[in-house]
Protein backbone atom coordinates (compact mmCIF):
# COMPACT_ATOMS: atom_id res chain seq x y z
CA UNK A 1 -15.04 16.34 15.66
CA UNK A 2 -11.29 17.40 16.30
CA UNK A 3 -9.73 19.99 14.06
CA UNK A 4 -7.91 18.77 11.04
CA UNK A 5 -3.58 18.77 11.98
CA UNK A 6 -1.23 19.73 9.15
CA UNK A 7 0.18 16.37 9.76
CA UNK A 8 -0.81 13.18 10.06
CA UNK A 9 -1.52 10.89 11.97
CA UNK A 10 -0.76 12.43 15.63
CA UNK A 11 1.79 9.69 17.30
CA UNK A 12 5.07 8.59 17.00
CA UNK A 13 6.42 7.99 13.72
CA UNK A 14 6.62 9.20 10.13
CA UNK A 15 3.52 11.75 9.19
CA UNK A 16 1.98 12.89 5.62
CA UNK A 17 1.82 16.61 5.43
CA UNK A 18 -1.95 18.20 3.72
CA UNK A 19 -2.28 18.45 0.74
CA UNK A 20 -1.21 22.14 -0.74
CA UNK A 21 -4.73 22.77 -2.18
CA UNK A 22 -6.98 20.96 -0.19
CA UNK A 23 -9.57 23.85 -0.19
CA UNK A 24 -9.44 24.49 -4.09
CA UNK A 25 -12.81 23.56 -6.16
CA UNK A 26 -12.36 19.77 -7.30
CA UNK A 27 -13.72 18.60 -10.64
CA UNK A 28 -14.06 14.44 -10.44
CA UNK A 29 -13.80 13.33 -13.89
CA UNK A 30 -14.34 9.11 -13.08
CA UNK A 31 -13.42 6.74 -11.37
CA UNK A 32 -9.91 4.93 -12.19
CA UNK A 33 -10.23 1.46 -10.50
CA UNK A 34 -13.33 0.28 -12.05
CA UNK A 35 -13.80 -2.77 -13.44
CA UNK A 36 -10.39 -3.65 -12.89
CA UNK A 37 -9.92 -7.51 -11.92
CA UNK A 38 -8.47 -6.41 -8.64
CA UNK A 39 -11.61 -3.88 -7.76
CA UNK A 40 -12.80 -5.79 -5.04
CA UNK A 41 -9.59 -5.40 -3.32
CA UNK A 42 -9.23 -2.02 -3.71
CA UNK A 43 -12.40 -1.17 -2.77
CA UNK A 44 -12.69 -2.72 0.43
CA UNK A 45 -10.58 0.58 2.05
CA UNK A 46 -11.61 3.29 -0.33
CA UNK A 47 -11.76 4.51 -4.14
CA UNK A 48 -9.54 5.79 -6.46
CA UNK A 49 -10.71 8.98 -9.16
CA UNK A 50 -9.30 10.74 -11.30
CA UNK A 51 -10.00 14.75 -10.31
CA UNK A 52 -8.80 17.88 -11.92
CA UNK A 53 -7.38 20.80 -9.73
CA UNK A 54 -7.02 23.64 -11.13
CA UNK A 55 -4.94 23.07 -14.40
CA UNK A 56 -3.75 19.64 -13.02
CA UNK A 57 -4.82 16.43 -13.32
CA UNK A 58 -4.63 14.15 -10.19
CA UNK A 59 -5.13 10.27 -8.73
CA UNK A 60 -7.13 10.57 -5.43
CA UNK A 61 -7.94 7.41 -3.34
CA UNK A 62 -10.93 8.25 -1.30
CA UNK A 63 -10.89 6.25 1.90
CA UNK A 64 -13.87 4.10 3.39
CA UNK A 65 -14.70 4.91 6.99
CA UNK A 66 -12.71 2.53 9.85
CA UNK A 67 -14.08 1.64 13.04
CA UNK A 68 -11.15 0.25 14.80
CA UNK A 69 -13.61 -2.28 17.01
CA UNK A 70 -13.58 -4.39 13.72
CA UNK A 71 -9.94 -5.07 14.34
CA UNK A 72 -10.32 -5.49 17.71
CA UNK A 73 -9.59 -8.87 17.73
CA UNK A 74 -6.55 -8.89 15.90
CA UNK A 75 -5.24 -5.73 17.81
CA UNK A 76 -5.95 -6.08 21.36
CA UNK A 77 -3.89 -9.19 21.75
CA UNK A 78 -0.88 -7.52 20.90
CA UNK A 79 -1.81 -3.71 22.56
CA UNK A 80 -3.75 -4.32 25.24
CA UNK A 81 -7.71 -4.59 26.52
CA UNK A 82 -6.36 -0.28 27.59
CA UNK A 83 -5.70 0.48 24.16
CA UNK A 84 -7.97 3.81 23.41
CA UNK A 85 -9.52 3.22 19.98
CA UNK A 86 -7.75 6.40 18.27
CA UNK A 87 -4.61 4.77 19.19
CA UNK A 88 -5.39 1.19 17.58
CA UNK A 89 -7.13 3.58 14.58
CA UNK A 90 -3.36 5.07 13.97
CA UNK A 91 -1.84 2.03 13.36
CA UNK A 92 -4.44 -0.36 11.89
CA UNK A 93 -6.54 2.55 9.65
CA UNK A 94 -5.55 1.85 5.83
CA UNK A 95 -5.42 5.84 5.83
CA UNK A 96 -3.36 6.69 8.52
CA UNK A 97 -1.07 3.39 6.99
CA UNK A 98 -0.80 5.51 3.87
CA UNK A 99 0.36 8.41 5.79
CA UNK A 100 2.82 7.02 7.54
CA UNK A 101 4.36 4.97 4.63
CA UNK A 102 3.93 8.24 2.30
CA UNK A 103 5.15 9.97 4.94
CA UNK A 104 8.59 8.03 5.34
CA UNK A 105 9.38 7.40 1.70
CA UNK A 106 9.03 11.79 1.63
CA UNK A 107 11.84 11.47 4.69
CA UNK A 108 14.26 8.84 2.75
CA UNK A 109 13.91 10.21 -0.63
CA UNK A 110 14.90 13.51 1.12
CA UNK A 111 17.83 11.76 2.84
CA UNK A 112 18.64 9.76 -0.75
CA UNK A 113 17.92 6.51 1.20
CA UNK A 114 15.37 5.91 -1.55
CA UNK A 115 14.51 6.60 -5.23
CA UNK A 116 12.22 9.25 -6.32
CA UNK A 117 10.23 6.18 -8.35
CA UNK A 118 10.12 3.84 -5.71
CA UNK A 119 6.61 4.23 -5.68
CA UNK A 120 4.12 6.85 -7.42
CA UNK A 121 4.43 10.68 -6.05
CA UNK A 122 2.14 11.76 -3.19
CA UNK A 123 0.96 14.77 -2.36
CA UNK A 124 -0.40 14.86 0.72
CA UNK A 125 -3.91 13.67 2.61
CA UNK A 126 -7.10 15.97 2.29
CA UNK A 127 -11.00 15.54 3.82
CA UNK A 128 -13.20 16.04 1.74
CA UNK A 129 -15.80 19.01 1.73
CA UNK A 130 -19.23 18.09 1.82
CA UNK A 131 -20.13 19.09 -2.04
CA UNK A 132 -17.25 16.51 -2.68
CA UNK A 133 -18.87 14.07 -1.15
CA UNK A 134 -21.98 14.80 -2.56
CA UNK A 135 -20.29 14.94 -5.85
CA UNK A 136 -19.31 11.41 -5.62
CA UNK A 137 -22.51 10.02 -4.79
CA UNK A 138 -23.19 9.80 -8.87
CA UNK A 139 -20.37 7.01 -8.72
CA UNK A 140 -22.87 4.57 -6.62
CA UNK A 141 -20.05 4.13 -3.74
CA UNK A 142 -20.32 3.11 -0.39
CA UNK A 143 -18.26 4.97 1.85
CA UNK A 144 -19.53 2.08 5.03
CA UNK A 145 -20.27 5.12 7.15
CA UNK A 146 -23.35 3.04 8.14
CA UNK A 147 -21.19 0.71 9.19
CA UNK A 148 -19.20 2.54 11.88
CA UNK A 149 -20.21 3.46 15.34
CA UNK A 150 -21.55 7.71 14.45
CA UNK A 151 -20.45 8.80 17.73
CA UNK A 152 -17.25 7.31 17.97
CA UNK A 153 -16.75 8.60 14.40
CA UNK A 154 -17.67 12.29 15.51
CA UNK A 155 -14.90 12.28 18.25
CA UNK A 156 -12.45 11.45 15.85
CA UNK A 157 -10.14 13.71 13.08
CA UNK A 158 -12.41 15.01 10.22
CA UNK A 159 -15.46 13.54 12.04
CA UNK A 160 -18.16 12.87 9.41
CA UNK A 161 -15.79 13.94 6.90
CA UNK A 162 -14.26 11.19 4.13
CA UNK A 163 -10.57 11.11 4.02
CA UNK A 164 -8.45 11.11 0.95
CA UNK A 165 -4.78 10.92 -0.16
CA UNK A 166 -3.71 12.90 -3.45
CA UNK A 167 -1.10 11.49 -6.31
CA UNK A 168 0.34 11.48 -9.44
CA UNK A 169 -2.09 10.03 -12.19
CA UNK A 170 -0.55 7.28 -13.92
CA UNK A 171 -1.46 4.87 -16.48
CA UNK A 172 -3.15 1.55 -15.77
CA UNK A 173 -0.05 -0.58 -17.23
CA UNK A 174 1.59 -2.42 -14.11
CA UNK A 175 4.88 -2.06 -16.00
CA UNK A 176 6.50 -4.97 -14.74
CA UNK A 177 8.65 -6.96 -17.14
CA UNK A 178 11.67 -9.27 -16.97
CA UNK A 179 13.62 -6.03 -17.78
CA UNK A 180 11.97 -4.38 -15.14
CA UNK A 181 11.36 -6.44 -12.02
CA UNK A 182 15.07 -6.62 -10.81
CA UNK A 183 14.93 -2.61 -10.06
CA UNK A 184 11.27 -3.00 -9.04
CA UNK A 185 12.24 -6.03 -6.48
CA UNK A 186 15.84 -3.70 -5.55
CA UNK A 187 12.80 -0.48 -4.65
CA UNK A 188 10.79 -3.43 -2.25
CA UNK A 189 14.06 -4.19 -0.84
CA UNK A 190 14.85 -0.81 0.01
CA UNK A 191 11.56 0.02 1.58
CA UNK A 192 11.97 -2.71 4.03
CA UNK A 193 15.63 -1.17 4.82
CA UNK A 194 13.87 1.73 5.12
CA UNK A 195 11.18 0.47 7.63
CA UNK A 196 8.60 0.29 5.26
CA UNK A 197 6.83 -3.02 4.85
CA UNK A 198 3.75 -3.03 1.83
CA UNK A 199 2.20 -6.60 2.62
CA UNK A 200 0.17 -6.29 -0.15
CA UNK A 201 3.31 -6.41 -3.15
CA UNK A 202 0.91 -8.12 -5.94
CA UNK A 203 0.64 -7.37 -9.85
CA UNK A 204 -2.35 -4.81 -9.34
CA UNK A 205 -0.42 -2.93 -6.57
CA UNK A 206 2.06 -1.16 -9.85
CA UNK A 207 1.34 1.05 -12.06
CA UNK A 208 4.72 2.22 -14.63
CA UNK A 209 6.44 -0.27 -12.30
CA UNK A 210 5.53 1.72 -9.23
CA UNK A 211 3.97 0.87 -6.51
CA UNK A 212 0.56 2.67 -5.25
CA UNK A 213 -1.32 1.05 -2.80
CA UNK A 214 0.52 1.20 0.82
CA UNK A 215 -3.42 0.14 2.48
CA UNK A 216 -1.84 -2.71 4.25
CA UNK A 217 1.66 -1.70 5.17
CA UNK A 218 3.27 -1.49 8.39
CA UNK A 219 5.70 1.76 8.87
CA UNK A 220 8.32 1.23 11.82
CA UNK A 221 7.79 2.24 15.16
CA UNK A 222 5.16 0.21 14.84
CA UNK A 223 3.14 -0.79 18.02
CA UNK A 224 2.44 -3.88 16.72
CA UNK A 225 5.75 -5.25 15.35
CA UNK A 226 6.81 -5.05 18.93
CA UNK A 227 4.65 -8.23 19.46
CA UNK A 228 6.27 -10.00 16.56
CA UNK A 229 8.59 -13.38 17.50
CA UNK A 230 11.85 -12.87 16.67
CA UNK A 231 12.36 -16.40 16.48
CA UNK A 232 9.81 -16.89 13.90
CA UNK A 233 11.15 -13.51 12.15
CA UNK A 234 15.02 -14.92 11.70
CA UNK A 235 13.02 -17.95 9.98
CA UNK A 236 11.08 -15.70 8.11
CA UNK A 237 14.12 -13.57 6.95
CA UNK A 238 15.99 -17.14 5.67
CA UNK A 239 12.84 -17.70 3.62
CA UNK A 240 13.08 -14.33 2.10
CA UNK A 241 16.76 -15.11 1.00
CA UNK A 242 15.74 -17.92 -0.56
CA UNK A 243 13.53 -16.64 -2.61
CA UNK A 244 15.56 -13.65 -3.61
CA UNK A 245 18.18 -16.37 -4.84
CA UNK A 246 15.82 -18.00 -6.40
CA UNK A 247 14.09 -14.90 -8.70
CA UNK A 248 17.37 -13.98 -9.34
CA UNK A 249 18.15 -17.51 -10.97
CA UNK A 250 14.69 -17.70 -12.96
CA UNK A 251 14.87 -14.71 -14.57
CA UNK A 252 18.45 -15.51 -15.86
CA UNK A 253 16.74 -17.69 -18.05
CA UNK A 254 14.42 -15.61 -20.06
CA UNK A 255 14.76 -14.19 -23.74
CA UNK A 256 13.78 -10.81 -24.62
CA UNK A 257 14.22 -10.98 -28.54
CA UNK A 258 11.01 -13.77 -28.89
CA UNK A 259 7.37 -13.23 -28.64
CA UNK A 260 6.39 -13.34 -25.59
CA UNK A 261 3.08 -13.43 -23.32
CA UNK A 262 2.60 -12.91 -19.53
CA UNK A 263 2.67 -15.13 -16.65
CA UNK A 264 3.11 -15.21 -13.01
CA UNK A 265 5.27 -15.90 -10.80
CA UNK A 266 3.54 -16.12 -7.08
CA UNK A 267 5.74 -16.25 -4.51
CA UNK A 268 4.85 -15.25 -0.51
CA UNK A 269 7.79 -13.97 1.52
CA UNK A 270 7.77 -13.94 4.63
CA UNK A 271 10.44 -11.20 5.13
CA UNK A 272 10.93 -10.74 8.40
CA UNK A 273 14.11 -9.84 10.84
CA UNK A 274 13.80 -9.41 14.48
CA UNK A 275 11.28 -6.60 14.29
CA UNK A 276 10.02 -6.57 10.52
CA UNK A 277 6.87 -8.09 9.38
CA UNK A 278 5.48 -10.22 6.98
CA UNK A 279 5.72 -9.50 3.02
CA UNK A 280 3.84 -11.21 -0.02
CA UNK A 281 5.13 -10.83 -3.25
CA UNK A 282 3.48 -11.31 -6.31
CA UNK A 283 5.35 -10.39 -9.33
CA UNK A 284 4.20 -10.71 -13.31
CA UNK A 285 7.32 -11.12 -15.51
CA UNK A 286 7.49 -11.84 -19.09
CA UNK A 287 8.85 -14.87 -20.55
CA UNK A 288 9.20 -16.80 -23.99
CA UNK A 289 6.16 -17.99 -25.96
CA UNK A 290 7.34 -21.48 -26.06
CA UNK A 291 8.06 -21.80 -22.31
CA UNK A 292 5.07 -23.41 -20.21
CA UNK A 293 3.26 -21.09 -17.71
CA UNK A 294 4.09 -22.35 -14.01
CA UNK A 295 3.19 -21.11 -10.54
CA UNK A 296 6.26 -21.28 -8.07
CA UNK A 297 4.02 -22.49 -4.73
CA UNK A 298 6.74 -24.15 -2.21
CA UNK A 299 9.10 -21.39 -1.79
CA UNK A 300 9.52 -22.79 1.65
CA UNK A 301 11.17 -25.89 -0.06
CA UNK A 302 15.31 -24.98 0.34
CA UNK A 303 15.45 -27.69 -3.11
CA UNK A 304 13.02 -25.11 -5.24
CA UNK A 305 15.02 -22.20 -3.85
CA UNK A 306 18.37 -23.51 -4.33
CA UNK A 307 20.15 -22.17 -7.78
């Protein structure tokens, strides 16, 4: 097992900092992302708990163990049959893609590139004691250690040990509305000027109209956006502006002073120029009673996007 860094993850790029109290005695109250309709996507990298620290009450996403040799196929392409397996880890690992996204929304909000509520507060990355894993054993969760390779997952950071990233407990209410999603589509915008790219922009992704789940994303330098076409990405960016034009148009039309129930409006961008990468974004807005649910599907069509 290596020792545990102050930062991580060790290579080039942005890095998440440990958390302040990572030693401190950790009471976990329950689980937060039960029996939500998105569960089984959040829990195919990790959990999320609420824990109490001291006087404070915190959201902790508990990470499931990665062997990079599952991604091998999708990596190796792209990095090389040299590649070591650390190095593929820091840039495919849903953990170490937290830390580097956490870690470069801390630099821009520093630098006022970005909001302070462009996404929920983090606090920093932790692993887990062995009474805390012990602890959340009563929860019935399957951390897929038995699904790694144990010796490669002694060599690495933490070893044996479960990583987890600490935030700020919110409530379960996405918060998007038609009054909300033009800042919350401006804060998407900005991450991607920022070098920040989620992936995985969908409904259950917000809570208070932030987002809290950065599993998926891709922080630049990014060894793998290097591989990207930048034909295909000027395409991709075109599409994007499209659809932009075209959210911009719909929600023109919507009327805040009548009843109103919630729909969606699915749309995948593919938001990419020269070295960005692809984004999906799924946003719920809210719209008059008497107007008939639809699903926007051909946002490739110029005719759907045009206002």
């Amino acid at each position: 097992m290596s020792s545990i860094p102050e930062q991580l993850p060790p290579c080039e790029g942005p890095k998440l900092t440990q958390f302040q109290y990572y030693n401190s005695t950790f009471q976990w109250l329950e689980r937060l992302d039960e029996n939500r309709e998105d569960d089984d996507v959040t829990s195919s990298k990790g959990y999320v708990f609420k824990a109490r620290i001291g006087s404070r009450e915190y959201a902790i996403k508990v990470f499931k163990f990665f062997d990079p040799m599952s991604t091998k196929y999708f990596w190796e392409p792209q990095l090389g049959e040299g590649t070591s397996l650390d190095t593929a880890a820091y840039y495919t690992d849903p953990f170490y893609a937290e830390c580097r996204a956490y870690g470069r929304i801390q630099e821009a909000i520093k630098k006022n590139i970005l909001k302070t509520d462009v996404s929920v507060l983090c606090h920093g990355f932790f692993f887990l004691k062995p009474q805390d894993q012990k602890a959340l054993e009563n929860y019935a969760i399957d951390l897929g250690l038995g699904l790694v390779d144990s010796k490669y997952q002694e060599s690495t950071i933490g070893g044996l040990r479960a990583r987890a990233i600490v935030k700020d407990l919110v409530s379960s209410n996405s918060g998007i509305t038609s009054k909300s999603i033009r800042k919350i589509l401006s804060g998407v915008v900005s991450m991607n000027k920022a070098g920040i790219y989620n992936i995985n922009i969908r409904t259950g992704n917000f809570c208070d109209g932030q987002l809290v789940d950065f599993g998926s994303s891709w922080t630049e330098p990014h060894t793998l956006l290097a591989s990207l076409n930048r034909e295909a990405a000027v395409e991709n960016w075109r599409t994007a502006e499209r659809l932009k034009r075209y959210i911009a148009c719909n929600l023109g039309h919507t009327n805040d002073n009548r009843d109103r129930n919630l729909s969606y409006l699915t749309c995948g961008v593919l938001g990419l120029l020269y070295s960005t990468l692809l984004i999906s974004v799924l946003v719920e807005i809210e719209i008059s009673r008497q107007r008939t649910t639809k699903l926007v599907a051909s946002y490739n069509s110029e005719a759907d996007m045009n206002c």
